[in-house]
Protein backbone atom coordinates (compact mmCIF):
# COMPACT_ATOMS: atom_id res chain seq x y z
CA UNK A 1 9.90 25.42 -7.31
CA UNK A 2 10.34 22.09 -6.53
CA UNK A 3 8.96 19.45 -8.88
CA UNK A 4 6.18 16.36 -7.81
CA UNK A 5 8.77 13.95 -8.78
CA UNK A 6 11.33 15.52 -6.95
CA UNK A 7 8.63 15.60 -3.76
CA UNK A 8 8.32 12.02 -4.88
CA UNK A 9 12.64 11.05 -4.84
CA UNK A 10 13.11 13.16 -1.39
CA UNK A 11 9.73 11.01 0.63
CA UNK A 12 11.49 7.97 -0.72
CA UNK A 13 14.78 8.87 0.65
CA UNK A 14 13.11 9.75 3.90
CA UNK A 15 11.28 6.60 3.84
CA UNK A 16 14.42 4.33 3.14
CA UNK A 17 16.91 6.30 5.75
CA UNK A 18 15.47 8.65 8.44
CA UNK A 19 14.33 6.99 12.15
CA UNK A 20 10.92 8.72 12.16
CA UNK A 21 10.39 9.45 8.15
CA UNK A 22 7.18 11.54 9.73
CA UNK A 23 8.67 14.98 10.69
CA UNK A 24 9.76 15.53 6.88
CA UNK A 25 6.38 14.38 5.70
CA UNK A 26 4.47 16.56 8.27
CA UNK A 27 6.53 19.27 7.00
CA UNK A 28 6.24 18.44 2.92
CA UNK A 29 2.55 18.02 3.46
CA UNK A 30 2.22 21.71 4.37
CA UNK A 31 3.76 22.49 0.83
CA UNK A 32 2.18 23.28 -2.39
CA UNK A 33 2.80 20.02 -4.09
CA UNK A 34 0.42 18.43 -1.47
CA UNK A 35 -2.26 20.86 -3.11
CA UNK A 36 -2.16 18.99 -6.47
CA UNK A 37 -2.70 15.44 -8.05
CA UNK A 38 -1.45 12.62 -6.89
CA UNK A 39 -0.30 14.31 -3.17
CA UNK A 40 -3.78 15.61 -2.52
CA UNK A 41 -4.29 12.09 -1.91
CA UNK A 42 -2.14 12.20 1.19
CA UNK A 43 -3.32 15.36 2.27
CA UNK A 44 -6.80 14.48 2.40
CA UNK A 45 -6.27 12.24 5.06
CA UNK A 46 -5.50 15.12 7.42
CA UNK A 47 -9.41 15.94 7.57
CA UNK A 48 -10.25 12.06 7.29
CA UNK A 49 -11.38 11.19 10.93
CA UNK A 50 -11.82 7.85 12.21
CA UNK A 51 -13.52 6.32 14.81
CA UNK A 52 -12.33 7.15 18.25
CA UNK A 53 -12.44 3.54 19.79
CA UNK A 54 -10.23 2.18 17.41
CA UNK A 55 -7.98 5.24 16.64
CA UNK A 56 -7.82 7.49 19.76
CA UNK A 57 -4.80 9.17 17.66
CA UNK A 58 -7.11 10.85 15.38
CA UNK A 59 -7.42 11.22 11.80
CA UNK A 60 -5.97 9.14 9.24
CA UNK A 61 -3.02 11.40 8.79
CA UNK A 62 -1.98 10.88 12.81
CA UNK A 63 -2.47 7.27 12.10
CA UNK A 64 -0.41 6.69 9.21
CA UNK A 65 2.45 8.77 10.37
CA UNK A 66 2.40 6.48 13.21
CA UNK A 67 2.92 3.58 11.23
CA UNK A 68 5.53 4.76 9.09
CA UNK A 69 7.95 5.66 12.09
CA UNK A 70 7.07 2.04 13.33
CA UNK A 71 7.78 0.90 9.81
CA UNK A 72 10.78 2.34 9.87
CA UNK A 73 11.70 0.83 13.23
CA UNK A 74 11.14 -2.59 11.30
CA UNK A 75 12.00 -2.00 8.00
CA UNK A 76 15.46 -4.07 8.39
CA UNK A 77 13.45 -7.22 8.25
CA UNK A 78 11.09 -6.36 4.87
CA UNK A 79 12.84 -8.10 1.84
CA UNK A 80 12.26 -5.29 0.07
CA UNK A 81 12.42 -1.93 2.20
CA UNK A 82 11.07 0.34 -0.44
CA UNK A 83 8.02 -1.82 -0.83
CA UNK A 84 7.70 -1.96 2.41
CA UNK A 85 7.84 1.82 3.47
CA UNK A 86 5.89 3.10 0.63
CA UNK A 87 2.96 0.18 1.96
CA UNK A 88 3.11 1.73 5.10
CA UNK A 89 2.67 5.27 3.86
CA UNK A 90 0.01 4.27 1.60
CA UNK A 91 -1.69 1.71 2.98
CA UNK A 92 -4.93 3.83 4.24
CA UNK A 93 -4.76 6.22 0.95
CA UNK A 94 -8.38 4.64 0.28
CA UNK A 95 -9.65 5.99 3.35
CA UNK A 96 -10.55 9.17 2.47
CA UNK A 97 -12.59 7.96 -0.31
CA UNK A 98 -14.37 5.30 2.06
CA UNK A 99 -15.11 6.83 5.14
CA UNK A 100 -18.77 7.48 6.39
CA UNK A 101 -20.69 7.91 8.82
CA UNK A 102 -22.88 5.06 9.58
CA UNK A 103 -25.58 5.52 12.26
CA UNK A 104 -23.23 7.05 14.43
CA UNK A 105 -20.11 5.40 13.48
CA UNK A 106 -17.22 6.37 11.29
CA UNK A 107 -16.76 3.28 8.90
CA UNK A 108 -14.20 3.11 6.34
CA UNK A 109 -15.83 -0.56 4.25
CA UNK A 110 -13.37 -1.38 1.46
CA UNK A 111 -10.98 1.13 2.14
CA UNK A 112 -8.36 -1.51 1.52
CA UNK A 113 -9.51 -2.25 -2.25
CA UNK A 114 -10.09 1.32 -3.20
CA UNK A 115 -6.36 2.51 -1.28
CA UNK A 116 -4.87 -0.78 -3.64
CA UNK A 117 -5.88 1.62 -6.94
CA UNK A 118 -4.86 4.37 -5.69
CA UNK A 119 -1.68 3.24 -4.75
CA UNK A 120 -1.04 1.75 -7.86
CA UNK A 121 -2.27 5.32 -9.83
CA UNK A 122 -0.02 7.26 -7.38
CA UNK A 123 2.75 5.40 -8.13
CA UNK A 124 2.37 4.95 -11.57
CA UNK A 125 3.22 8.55 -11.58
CA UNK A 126 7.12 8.72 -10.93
CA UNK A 127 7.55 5.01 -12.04
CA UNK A 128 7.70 2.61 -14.61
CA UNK A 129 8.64 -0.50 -12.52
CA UNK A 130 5.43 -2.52 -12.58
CA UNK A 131 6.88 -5.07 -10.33
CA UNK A 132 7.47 -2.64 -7.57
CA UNK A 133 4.21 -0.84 -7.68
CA UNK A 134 1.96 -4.24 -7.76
CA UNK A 135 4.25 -5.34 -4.47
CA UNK A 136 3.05 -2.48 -2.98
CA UNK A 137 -0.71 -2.34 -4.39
CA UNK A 138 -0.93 -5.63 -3.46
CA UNK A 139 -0.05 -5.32 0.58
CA UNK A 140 -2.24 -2.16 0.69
CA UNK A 141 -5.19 -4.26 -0.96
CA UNK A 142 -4.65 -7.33 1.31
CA UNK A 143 -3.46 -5.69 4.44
CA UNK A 144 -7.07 -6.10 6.33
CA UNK A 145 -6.81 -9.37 6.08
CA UNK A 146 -4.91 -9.55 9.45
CA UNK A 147 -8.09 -7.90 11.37
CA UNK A 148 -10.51 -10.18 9.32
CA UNK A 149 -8.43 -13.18 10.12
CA UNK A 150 -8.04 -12.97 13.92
CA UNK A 151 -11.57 -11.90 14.50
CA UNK A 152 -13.32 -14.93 11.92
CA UNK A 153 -14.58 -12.33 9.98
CA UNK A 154 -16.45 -13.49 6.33
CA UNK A 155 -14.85 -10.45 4.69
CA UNK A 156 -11.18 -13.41 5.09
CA UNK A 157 -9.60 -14.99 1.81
CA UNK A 158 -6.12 -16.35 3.26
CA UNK A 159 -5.78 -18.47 -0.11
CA UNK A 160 -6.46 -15.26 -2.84
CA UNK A 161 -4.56 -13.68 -0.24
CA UNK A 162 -1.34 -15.54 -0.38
CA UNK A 163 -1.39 -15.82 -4.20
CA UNK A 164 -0.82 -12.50 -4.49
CA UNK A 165 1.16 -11.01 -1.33
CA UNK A 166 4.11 -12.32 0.62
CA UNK A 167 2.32 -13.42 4.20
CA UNK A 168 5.57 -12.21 5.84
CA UNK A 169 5.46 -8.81 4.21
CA UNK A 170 2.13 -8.72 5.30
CA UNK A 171 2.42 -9.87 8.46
CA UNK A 172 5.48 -7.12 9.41
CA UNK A 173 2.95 -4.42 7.74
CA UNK A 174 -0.02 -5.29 9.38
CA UNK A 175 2.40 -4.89 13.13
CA UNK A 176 3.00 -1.71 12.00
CA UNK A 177 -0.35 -0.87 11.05
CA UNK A 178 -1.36 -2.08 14.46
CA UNK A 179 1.27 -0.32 16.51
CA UNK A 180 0.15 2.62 14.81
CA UNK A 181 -2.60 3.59 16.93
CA UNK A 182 -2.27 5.74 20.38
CA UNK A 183 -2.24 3.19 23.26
CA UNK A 184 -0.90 0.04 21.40
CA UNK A 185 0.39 -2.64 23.62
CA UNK A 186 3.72 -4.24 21.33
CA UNK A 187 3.63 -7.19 23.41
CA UNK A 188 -0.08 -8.32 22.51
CA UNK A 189 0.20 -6.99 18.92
CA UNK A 190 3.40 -9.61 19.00
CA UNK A 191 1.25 -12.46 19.90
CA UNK A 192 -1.62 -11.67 17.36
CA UNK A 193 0.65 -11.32 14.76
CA UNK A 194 1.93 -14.90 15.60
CA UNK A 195 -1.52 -15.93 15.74
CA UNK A 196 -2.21 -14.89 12.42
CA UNK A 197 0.32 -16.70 10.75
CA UNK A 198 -0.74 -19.64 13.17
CA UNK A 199 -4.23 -19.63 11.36
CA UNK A 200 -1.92 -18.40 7.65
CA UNK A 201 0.17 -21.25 7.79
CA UNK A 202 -2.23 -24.40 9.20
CA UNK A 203 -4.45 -23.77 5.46
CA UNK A 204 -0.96 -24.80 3.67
């Protein structure tokens, strides 16, 4: 039987080198590894729904295998591609954990800081590079920022944001993340990307 770590090597390589890493994953998910600690994690965000307005494509799950094959469309750009792609796969792993129903709403509040533990747990794992896995905690913890930025939200910290991410990283992510929904128009997500950074870069 094939080992977690093993599970762990062959998403990586998927991650790093396939055009749409999401047919292996939809197929590894429907393994036994995804039954156990630290996969479960993944696999619970199959039966994770969100809230239709935002995310017409479904559960958590559709959504985050949307933004990995965007990721991977972008990845060329990341300084660090195996950040990068593991953000993108991870970067709603808090969801599941978070999500509620609020008077008739599905809310996810503080997804982002619960999927930045998680991420780091996961990872800790199948490795030992601390570096690495507080890159990637960190862009899952900050990656709302984008959303709470554009829309003048009070939930924004640009400054305890950018001491502990790259705002480019982010920035790529967060397209990805926002690409990843069914409907997505690339040429507005473009421009509110650039605005973003716009409203990033005038607090230097």
């Amino acid at each position: 039987m094939i080992t977690k770590t093993e599970v762990f090597k062959d998403i990586e390589k998927h991650l790093l080198y396939d055009e749409t890493p999401s047919s292996y994953l939809n197929y590894i998910s429907e393994t036994a590894p995804f039954e156990e600690y630290p996969f479960k994690w993944l696999k619970d965000m199959k039966s994770t729904m969100q809230s239709p307005k935002y995310h017409p494509e479904g559960s958590v799950w559709n959504h985050t295998m949307l933004v990995v094959d965007e990721a991977a469309k972008e990845r060329h750009k990341s300084k660090n591609m195996r950040v990068f792609m593991w953000a993108a796969l991870l970067h709603d792993i808090g969801k599941p954990g978070t999500t509620k129903v609020r008077k008739g709403r599905i809310t996810s509040y503080d997804h982002d800081k619960l999927g930045a533990k998680l991420a780091k747990e996961f990872l800790k794992e199948f490795s030992q590079d601390s570096e690495f896995i507080e890159e990637v905690s960190n862009l899952v913890r900050w990656h709302m920022q984008i959303l709470f930025t554009l829309n003048g939200l009070p939930y924004g910290d640009i400054e305890e944001m950018k001491k502990h991410t790259d705002v480019e990283e982010l920035a790529l992510l967060g397209f990805c993340d926002r690409m990843g929904r069914t409907g997505a128009n690339r040429d507005e997500e473009i421009k509110n990307i650039d605005l973003f950074l716009d409203k990033v870069y005038s607090r230097v």
